[in-house]
C-alpha atoms as a PDB file:
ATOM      1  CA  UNK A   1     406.795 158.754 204.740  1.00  0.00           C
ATOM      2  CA  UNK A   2     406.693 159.103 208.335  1.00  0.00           C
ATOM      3  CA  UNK A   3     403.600 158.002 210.178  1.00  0.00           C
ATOM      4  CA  UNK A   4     404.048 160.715 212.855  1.00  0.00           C
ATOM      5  CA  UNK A   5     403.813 163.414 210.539  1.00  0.00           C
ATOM      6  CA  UNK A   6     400.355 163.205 209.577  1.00  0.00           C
ATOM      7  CA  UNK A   7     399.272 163.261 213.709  1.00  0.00           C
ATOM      8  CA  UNK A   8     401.954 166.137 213.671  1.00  0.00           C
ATOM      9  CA  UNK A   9     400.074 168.214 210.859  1.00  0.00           C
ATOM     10  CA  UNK A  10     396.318 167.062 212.403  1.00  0.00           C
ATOM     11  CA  UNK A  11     397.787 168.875 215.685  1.00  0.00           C
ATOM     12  CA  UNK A  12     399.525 171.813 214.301  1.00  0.00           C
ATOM     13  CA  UNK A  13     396.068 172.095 211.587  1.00  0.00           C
ATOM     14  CA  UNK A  14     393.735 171.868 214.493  1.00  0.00           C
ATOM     15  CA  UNK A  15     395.680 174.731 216.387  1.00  0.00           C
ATOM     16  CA  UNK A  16     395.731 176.922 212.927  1.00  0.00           C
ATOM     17  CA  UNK A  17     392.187 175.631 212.058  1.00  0.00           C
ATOM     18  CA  UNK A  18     391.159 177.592 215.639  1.00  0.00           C
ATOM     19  CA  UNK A  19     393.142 180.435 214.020  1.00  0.00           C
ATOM     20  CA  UNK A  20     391.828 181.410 210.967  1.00  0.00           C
ATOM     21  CA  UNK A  21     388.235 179.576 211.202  1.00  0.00           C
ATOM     22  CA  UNK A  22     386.194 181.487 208.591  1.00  0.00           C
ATOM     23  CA  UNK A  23     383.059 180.235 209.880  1.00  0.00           C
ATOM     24  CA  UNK A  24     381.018 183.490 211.416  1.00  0.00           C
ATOM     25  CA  UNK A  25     382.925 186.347 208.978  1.00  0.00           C
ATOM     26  CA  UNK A  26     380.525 186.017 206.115  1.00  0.00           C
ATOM     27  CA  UNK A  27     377.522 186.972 209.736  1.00  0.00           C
ATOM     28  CA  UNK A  28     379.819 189.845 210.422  1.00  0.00           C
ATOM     29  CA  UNK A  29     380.201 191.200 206.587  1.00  0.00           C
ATOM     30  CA  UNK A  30     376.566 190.937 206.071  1.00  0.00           C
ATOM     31  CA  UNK A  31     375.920 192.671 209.204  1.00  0.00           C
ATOM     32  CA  UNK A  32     378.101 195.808 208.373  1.00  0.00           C
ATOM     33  CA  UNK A  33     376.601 195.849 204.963  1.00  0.00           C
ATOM     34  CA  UNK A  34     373.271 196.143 206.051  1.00  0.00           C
ATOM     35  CA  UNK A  35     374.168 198.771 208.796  1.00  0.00           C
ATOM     36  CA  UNK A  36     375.609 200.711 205.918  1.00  0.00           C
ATOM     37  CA  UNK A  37     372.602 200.408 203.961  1.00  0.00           C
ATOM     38  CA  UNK A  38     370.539 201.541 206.446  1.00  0.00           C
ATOM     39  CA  UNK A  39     373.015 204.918 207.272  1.00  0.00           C
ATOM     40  CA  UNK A  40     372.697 205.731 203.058  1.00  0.00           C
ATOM     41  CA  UNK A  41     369.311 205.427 202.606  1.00  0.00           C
ATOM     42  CA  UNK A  42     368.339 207.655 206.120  1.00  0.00           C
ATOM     43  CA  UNK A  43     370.805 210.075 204.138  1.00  0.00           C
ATOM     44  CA  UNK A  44     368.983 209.468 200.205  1.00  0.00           C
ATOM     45  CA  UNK A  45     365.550 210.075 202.701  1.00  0.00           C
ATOM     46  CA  UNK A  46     366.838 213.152 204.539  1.00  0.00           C
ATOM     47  CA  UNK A  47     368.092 215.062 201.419  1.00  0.00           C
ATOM     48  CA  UNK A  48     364.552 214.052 199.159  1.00  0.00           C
ATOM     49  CA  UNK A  49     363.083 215.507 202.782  1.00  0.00           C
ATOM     50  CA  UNK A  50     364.997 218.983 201.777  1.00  0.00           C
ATOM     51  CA  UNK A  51     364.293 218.632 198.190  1.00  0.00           C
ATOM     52  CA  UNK A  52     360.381 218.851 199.541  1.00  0.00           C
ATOM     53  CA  UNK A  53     361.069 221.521 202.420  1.00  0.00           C
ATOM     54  CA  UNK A  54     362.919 223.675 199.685  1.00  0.00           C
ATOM     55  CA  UNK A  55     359.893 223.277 197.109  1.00  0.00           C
ATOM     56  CA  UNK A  56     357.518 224.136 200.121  1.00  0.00           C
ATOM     57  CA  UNK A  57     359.842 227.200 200.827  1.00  0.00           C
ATOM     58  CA  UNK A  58     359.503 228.540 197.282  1.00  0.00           C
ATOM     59  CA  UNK A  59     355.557 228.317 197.435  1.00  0.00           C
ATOM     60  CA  UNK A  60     355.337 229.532 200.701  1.00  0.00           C
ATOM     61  CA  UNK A  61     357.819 232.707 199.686  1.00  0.00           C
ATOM     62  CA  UNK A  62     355.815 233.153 196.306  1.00  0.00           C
ATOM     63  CA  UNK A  63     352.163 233.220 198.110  1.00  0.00           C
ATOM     64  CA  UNK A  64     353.815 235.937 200.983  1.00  0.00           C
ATOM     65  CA  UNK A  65     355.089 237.996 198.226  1.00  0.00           C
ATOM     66  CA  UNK A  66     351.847 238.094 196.557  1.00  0.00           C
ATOM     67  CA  UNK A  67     349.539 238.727 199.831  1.00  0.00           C
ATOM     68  CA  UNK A  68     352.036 241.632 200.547  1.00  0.00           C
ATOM     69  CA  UNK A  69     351.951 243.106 197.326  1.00  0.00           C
ATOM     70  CA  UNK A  70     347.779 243.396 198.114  1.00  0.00           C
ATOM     71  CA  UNK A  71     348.950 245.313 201.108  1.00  0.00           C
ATOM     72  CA  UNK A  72     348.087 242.408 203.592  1.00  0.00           C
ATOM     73  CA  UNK A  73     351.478 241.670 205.404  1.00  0.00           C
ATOM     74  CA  UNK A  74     350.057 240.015 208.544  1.00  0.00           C
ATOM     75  CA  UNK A  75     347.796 237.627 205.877  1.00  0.00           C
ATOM     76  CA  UNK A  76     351.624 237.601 203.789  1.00  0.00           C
ATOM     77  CA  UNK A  77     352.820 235.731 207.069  1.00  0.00           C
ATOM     78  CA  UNK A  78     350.466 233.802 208.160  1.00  0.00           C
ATOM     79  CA  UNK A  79     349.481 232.135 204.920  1.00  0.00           C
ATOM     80  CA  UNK A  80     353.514 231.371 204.582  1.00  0.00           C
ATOM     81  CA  UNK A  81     353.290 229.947 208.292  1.00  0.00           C
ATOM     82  CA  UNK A  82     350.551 227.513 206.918  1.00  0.00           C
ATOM     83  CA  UNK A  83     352.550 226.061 203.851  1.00  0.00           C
ATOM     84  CA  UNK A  84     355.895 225.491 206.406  1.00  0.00           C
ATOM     85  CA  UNK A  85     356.739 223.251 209.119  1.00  0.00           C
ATOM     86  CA  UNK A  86     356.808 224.679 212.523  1.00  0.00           C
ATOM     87  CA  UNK A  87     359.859 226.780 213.239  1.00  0.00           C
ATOM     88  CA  UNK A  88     360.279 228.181 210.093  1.00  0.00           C
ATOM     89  CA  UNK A  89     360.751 231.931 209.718  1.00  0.00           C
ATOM     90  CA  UNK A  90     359.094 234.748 207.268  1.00  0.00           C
ATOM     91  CA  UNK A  91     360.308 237.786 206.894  1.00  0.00           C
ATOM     92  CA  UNK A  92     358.232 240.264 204.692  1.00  0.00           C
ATOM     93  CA  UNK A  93     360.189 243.660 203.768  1.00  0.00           C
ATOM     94  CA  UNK A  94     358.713 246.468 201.794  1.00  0.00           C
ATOM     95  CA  UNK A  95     361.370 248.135 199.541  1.00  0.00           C
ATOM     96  CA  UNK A  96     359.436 250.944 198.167  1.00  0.00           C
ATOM     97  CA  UNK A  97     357.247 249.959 195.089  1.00  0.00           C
ATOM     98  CA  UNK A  98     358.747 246.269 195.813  1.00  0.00           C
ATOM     99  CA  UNK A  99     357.820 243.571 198.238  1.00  0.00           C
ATOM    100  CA  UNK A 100     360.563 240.625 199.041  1.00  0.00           C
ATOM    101  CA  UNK A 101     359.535 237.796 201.449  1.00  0.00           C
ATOM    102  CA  UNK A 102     362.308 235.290 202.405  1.00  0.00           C
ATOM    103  CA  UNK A 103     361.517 232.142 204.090  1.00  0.00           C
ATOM    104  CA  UNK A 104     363.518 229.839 205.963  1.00  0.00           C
ATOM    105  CA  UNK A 105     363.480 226.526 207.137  1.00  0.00           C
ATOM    106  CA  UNK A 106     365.247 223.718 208.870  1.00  0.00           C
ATOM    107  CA  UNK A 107     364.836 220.087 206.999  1.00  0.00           C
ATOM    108  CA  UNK A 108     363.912 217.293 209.497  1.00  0.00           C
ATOM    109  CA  UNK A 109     364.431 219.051 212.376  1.00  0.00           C
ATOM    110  CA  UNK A 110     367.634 218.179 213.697  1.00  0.00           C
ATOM    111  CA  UNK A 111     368.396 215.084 211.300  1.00  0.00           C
ATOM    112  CA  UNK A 112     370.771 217.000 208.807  1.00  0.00           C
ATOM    113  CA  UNK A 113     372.448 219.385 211.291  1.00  0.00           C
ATOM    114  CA  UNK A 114     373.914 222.722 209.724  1.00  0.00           C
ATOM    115  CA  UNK A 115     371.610 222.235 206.754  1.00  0.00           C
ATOM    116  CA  UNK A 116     368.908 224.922 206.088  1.00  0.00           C
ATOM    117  CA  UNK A 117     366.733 225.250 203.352  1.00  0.00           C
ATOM    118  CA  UNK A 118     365.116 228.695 201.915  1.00  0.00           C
ATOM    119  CA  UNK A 119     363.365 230.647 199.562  1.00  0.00           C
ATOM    120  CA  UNK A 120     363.245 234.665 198.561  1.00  0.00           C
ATOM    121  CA  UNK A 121     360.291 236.241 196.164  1.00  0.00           C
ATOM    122  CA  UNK A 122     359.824 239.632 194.783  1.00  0.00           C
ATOM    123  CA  UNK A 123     356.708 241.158 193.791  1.00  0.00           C
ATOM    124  CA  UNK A 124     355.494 244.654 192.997  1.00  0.00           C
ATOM    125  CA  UNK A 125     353.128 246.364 195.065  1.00  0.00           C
ATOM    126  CA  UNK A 126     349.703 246.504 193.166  1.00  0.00           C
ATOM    127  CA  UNK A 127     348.326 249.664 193.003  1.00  0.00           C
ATOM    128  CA  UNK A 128     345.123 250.016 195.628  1.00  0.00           C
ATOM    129  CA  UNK A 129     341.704 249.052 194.652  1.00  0.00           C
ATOM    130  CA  UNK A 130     339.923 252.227 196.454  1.00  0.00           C
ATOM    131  CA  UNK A 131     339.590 255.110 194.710  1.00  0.00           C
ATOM    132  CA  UNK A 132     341.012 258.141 195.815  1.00  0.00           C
ATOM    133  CA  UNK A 133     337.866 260.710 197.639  1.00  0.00           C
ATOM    134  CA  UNK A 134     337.842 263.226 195.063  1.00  0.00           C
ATOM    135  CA  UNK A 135     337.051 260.412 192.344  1.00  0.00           C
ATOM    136  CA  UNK A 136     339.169 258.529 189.601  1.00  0.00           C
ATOM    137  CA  UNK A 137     341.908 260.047 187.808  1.00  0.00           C
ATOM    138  CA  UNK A 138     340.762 260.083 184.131  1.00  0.00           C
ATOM    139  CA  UNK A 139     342.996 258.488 181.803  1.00  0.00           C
ATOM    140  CA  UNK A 140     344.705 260.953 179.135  1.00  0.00           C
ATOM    141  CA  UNK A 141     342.852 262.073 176.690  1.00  0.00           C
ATOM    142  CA  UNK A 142     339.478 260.900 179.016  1.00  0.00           C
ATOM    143  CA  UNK A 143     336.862 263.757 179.950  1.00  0.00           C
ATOM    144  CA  UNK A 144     336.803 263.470 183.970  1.00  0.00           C
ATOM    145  CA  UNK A 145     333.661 261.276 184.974  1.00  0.00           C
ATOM    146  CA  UNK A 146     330.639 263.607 186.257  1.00  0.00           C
ATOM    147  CA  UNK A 147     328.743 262.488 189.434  1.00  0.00           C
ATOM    148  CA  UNK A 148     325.348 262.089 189.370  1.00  0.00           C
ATOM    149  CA  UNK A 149     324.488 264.051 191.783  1.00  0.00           C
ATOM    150  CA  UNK A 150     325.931 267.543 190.182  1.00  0.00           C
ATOM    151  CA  UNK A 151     324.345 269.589 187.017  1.00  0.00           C
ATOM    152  CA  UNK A 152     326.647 267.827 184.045  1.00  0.00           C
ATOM    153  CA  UNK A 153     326.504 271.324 182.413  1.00  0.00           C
ATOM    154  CA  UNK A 154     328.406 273.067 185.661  1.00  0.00           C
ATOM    155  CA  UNK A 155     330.686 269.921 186.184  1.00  0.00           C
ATOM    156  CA  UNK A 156     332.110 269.374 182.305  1.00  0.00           C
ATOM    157  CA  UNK A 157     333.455 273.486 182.703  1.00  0.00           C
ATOM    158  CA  UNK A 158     334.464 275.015 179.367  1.00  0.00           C
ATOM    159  CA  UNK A 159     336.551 272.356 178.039  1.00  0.00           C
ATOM    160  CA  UNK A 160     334.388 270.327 177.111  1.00  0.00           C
ATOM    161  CA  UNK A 161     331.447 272.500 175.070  1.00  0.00           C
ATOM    162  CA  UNK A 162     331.999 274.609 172.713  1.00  0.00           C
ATOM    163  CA  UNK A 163     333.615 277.828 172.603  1.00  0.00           C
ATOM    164  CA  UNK A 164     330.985 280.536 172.289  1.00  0.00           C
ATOM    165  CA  UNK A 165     332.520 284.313 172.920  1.00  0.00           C
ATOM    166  CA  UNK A 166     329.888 286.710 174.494  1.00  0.00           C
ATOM    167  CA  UNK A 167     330.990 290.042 172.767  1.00  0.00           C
ATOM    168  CA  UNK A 168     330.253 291.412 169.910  1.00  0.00           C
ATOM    169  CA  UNK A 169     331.682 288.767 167.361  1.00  0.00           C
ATOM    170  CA  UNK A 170     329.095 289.026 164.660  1.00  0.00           C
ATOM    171  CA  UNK A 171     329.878 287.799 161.195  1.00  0.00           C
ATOM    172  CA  UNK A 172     331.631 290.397 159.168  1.00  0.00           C
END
């Protein structure tokens, strides 16, 4: 063995040593790793965050439908309005006997762009809890109600008594 060749090797090591030094990649790796852990769990926190707003929509849709259905649309919106983030829309349309509200909303406000969350409920309209001037409809088979005000012998009318005939129907 040559004793050049191990200062040869100690020169030509030192130059690759500088090279491929491993020293600060494991600083880098870790670095990138927690950067990525960072990016997934803002995503994991931004999609519970529309899990929530989408929950929020479905109560908020439910309680407009149902205030609507009473009759009270402006009370339908606003009560929606409280239940929802700022921004979000209401829409309350009357479809005959029906009542759908839709509700709309944008999750986090701009942190999940393109995303929006939303809910749609249907109720029927209830029937209204004032009675009609001339009085209550009687139900079949019902006599009408008498007020108290009128003679109950002039208001229950010939239906209701019975028959007597004023000519001569004597027993035969």
């Amino acid at each position: 063995m040559d004793r050049r060749r191990p200062h040869r090797d100690r020169a030509a090591g030192a130059h690759q040593h500088l090279l491929s030094d491993d020293t600060g990649s494991v600083t880098v790796e870790a670095a990138f790793a927690v950067g990525t852990l960072v990016v997934v769990l803002g995503v994991v926190l931004a999609a519970m965050g529309a899990v929530v707003l989408q929950l929020r929509c479905v109560d908020a849709a439910t309680e407009a439908a149902r205030f609507a259905a009473r009759g009270d649309e402006d009370g339908a919106r606003l009560a929606a309005q409280r239940l929802l983030p700022g921004g979000a829309e209401v829409v309350v349309d009357v479809r005959g006997d029906d009542v759908v509200a839709r509700v709309r909303a944008v999750p986090l406000g701009s942190a999940l762009p393109g995303v929006r969350v939303g809910a749609e409920a249907l109720a029927s309209r209830e029937p209204s809890p004032v009675a009609p001037a001339e009085g209550p409809d009687p139900l079949p088979g019902e006599p009408p109600e008498v007020d108290a005000g009128t003679d109950p012998a002039s208001a229950s009318g010939p239906a209701s008594g019975p028959a007597v005939s004023g000519g001569g129907g004597g027993a035969r």
